[in-house]
Protein backbone atom coordinates (compact mmCIF):
# COMPACT_ATOMS: atom_id res chain seq x y z
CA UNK A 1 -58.81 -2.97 -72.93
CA UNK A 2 -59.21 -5.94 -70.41
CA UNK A 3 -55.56 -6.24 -70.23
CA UNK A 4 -54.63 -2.76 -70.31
CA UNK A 5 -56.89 -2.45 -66.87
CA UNK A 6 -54.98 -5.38 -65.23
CA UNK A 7 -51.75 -4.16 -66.27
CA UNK A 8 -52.37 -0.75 -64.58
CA UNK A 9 -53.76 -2.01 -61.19
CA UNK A 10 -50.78 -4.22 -60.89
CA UNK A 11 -48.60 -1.24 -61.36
CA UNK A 12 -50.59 0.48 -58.26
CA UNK A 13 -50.64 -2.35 -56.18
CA UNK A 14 -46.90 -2.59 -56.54
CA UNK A 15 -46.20 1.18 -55.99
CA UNK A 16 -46.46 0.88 -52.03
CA UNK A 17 -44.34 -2.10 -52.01
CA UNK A 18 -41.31 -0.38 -54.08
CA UNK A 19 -41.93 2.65 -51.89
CA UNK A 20 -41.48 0.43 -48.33
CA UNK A 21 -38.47 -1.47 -50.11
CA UNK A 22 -36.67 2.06 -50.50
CA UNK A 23 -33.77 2.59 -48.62
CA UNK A 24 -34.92 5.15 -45.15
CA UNK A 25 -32.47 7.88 -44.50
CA UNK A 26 -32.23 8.55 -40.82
CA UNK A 27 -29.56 10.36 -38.18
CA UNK A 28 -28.31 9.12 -34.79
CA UNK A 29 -29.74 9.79 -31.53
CA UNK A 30 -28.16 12.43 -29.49
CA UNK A 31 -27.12 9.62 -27.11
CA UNK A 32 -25.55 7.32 -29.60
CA UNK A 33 -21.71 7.02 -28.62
CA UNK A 34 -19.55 8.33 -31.41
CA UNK A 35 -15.97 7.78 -32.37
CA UNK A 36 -13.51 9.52 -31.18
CA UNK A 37 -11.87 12.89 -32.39
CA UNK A 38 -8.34 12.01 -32.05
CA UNK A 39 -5.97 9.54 -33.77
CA UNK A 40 -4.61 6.63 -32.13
CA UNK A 41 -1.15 7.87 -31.35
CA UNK A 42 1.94 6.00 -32.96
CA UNK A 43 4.12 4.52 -30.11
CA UNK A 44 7.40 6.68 -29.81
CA UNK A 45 10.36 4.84 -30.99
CA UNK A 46 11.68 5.17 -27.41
CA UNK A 47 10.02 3.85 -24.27
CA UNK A 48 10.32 3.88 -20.89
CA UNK A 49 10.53 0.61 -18.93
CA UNK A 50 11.00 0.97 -15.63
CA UNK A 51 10.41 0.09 -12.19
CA UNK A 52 10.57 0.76 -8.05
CA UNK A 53 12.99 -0.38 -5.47
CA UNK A 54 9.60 -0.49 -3.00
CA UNK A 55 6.35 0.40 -3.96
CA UNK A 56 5.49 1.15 -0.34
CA UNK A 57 7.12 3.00 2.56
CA UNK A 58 6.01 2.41 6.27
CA UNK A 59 5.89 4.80 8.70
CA UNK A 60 6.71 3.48 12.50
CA UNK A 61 8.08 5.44 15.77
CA UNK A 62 11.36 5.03 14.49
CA UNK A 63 11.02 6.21 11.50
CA UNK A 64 13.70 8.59 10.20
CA UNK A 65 13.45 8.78 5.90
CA UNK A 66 13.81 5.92 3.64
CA UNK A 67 15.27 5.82 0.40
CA UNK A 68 14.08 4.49 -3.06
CA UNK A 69 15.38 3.71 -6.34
CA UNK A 70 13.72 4.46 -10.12
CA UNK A 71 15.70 1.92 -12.38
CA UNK A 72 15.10 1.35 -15.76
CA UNK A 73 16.07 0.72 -19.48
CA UNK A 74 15.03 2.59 -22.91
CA UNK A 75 13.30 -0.16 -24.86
CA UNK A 76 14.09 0.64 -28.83
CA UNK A 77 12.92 -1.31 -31.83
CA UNK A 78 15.69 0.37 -34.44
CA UNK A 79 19.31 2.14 -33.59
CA UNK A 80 20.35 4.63 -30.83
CA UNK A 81 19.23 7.99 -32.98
CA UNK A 82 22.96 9.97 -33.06
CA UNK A 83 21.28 13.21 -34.19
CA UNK A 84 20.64 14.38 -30.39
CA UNK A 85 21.48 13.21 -26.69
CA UNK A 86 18.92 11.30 -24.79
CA UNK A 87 17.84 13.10 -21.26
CA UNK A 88 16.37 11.38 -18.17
CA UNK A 89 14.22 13.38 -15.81
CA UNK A 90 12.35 11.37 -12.68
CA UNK A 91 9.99 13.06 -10.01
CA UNK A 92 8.65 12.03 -6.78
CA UNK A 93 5.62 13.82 -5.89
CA UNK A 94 3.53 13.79 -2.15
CA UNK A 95 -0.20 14.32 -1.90
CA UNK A 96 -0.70 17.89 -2.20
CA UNK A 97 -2.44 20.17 -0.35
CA UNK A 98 -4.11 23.87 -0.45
CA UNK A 99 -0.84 26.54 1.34
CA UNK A 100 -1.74 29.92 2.71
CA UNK A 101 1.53 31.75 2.70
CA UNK A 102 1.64 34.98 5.06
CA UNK A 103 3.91 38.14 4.98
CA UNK A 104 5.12 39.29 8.18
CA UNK A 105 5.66 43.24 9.23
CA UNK A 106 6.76 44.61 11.77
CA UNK A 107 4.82 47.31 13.24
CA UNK A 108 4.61 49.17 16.36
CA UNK A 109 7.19 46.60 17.37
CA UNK A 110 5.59 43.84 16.80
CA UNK A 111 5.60 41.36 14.16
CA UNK A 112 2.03 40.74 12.59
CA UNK A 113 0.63 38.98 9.41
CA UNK A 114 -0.18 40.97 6.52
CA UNK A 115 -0.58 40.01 3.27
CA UNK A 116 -1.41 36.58 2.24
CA UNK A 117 -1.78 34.45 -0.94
CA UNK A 118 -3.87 31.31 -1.39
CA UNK A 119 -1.83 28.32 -3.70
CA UNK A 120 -5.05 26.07 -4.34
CA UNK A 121 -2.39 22.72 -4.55
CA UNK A 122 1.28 22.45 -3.43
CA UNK A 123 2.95 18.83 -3.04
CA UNK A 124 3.77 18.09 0.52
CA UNK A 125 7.02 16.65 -0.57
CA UNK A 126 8.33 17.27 -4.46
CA UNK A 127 11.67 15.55 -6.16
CA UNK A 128 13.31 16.12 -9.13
CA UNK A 129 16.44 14.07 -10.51
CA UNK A 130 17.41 14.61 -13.95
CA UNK A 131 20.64 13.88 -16.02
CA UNK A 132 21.54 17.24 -16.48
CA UNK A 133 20.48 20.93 -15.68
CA UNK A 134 16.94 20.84 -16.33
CA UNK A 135 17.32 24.67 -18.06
CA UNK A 136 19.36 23.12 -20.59
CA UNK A 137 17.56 19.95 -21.54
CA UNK A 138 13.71 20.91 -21.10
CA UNK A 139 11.80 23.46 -22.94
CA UNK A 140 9.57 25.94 -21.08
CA UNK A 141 6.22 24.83 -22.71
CA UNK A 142 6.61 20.82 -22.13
CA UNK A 143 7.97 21.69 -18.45
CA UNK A 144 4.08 23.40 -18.62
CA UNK A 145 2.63 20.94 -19.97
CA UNK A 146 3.98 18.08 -17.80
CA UNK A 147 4.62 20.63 -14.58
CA UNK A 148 8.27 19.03 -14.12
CA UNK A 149 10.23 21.57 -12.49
CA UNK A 150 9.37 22.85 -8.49
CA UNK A 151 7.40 25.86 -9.54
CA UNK A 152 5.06 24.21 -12.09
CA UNK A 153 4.28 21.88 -10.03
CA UNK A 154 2.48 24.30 -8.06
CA UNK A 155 -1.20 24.41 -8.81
CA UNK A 156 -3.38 27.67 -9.35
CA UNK A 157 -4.20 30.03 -6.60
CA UNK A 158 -7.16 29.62 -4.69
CA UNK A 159 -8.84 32.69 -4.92
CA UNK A 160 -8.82 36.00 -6.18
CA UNK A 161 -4.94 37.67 -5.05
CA UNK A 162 -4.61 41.13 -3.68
CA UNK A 163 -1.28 41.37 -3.70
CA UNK A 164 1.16 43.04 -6.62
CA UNK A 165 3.57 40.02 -6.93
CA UNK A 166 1.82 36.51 -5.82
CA UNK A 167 5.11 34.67 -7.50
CA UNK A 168 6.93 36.34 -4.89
CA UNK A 169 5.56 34.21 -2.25
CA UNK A 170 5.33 30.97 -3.85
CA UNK A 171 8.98 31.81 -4.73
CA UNK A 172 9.47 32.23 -0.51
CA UNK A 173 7.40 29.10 -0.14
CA UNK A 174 9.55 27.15 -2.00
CA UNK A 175 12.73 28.82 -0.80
CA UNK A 176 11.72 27.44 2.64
CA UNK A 177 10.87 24.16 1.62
CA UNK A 178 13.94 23.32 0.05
CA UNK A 179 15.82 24.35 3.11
CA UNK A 180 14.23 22.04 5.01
CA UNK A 181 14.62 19.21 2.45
CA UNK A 182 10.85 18.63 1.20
CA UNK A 183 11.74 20.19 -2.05
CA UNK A 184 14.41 19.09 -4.09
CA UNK A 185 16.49 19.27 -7.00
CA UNK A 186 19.28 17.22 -8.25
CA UNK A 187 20.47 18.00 -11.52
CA UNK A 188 22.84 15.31 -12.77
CA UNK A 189 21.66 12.97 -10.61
CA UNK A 190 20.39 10.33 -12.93
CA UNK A 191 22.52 7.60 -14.25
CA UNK A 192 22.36 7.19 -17.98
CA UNK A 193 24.66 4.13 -19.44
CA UNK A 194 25.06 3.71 -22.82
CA UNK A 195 21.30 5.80 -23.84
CA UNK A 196 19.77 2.79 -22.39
CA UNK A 197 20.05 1.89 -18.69
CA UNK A 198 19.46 4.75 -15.96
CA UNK A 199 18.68 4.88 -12.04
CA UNK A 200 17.36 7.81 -9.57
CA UNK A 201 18.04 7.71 -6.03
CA UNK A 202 15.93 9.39 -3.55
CA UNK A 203 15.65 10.35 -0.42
CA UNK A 204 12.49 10.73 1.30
CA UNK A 205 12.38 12.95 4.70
CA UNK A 206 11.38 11.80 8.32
CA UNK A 207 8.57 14.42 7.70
CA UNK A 208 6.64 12.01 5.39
CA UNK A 209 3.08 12.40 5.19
CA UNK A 210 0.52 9.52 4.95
CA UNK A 211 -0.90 9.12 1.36
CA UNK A 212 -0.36 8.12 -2.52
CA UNK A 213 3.13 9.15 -4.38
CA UNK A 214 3.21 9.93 -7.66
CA UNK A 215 6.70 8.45 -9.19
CA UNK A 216 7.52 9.92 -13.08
CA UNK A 217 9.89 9.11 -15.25
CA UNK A 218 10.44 11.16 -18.56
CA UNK A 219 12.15 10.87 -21.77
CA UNK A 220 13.39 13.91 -23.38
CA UNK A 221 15.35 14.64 -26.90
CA UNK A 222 15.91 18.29 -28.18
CA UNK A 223 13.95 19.78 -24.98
CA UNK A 224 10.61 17.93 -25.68
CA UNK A 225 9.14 14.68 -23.85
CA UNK A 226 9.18 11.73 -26.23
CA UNK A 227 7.63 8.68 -23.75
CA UNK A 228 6.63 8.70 -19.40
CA UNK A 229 6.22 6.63 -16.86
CA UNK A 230 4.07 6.64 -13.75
CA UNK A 231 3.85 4.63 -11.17
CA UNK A 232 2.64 4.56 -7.73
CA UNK A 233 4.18 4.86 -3.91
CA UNK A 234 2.10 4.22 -0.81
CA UNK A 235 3.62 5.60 2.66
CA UNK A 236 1.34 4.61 5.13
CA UNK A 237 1.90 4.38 9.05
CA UNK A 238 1.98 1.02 10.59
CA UNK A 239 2.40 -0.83 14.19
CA UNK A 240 1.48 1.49 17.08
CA UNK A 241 1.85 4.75 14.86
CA UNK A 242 -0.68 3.36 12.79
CA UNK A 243 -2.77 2.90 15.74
CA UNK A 244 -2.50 5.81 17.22
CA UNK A 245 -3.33 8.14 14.46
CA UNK A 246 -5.84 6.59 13.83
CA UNK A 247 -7.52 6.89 16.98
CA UNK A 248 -7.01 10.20 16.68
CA UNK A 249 -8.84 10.42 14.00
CA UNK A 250 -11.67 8.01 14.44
CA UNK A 251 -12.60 8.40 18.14
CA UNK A 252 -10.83 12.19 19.55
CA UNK A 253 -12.73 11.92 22.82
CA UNK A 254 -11.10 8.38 23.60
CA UNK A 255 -7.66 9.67 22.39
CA UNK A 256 -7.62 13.07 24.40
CA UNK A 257 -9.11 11.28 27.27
CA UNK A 258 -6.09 8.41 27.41
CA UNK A 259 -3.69 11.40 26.41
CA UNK A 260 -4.86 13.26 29.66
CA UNK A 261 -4.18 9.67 32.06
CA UNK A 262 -0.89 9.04 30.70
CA UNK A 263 -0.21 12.80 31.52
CA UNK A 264 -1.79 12.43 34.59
CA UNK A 265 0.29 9.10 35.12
CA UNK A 266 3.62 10.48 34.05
CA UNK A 267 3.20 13.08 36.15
CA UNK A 268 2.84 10.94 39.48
CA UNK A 269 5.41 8.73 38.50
CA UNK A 270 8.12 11.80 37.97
CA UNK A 271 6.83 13.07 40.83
CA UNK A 272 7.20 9.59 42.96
CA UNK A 273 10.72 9.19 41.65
CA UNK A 274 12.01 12.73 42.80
CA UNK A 275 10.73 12.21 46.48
CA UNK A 276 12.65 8.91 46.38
CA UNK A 277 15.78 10.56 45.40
CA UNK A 278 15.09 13.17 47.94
CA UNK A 279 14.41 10.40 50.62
CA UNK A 280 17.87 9.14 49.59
């Protein structure tokens, strides 16, 4: 009996021990970092390596363009594939900036603005080079995707449009920019030797404004992007341009104030110098 009695309070004193020892489901706190959704991508077979002629372009009072280069080689770690050709597309791409494009009528003979549509983001200066037509070696959904061509890389408009046909501007828009050389295309332009070395030459216009480029450089087979590359390209103004602007900028009242003296001065000086001709 005695050791019946022992035997069972041992069993209950080790009953809360067992039931501590147990393992303790629990979940994670809403603030716990989790993994992520996606798969580490495989690296394409192909890849770009590339490079600049100049990462940087300065502006001065003589400025009138520059030009750069995007070099580079296809880096491969098995053969050239033979089943399709290997296309080279590289953009240069200004800061962009929000466009209000106007319609002009004339009426009561007069011309006055009419209609107008918003584009929330055009670049101030866009590029394309590319190793063949880009209709021909691009499909429509990557040139989406990677907004490649002139008119994707327009952004969304910037507000509601009243008008029937908003492409219809943007389509003027970029009609007029390509006229005057801050849009451009240049289909066969790229160099490709041997599926392995290319180069893109550009031209950048006297018209340059200050800020970060965006440089690209895409691989395409069968009309789809297979590897990129971005880099980079500060234009910035230096020496007395540089000065100037920003004066401009950081103190007006001092810059329209020495604007008005050297008017003032220039003035008296072209007036001085005709009454010495006249004198003469």
């Amino acid at each position: 009996m005695i050791l019946r009695l022992a035997l069972a309070i041992a069993i209950c004193l080790a009953a809360p021990a067992a039931a501590q020892e147990a393992p303790v489901m629990s979940f994670p706190s809403l603030n716990a970092p989790r993994g992520s959704d996606t798969m580490p991508r495989a690296e394409p077979a192909e890849q770009v390596v590339a490079g600049l002629s100049s990462d940087a372009v300065s502006i001065t009072t003589s400025f009138d363009g520059s030009e750069i280069i995007l070099y580079g080689a296809i880096r491969r770690e098995t053969a050239i594939p033979a089943s399709s050709l290997l296309q080279v597309v590289a953009t240069v791409e200004g800061p962009s900036r929000s466009v209000t494009i106007r319609r002009k009528q004339r009426k009561l003979g007069i011309w006055v603005n009419t209609e107008s549509v918003v584009v929330g983001a055009a670049p101030s200066f866009y590029s394309v080079a590319s190793t063949a037509p880009l209709r021909l070696i691009l499909d429509a959904d990557q040139d989406s995707l990677y907004r490649i061509s002139i008119p994707t890389a327009m952004r969304s408009f910037a507000r509601p449009v009243s008008v029937e046909d908003p492409v219809e501007f943007t389509e003027a828009m970029i009609a007029s920019r390509i006229a005057d050389g801050t849009y451009r295309l240049d289909e066969g332009a790229v160099r490709l030797e041997q599926d392995t070395l290319f180069r893109a030459d550009f031209r950048l216009p006297a018209n340059l404004i200050e800020g970060t480029y965006k440089t690209r450089i895409f691989l395409l087979r069968e009309g789809r992007v297979i590897d990129s590359y971005t880099a980079p390209l500060e234009v910035r103004k230096v020496g007395l341009e540089r000065w100037l602007y920003r004066l401009a900028f950081d103190q007006p009242l001092v810059y329209g104030i020495m604007s008005l003296l050297i008017a003032a001065f220039a003035g008296w000086a072209a007036s001085a110098a005709f009454r010495a001709l006249q004198r003469n």
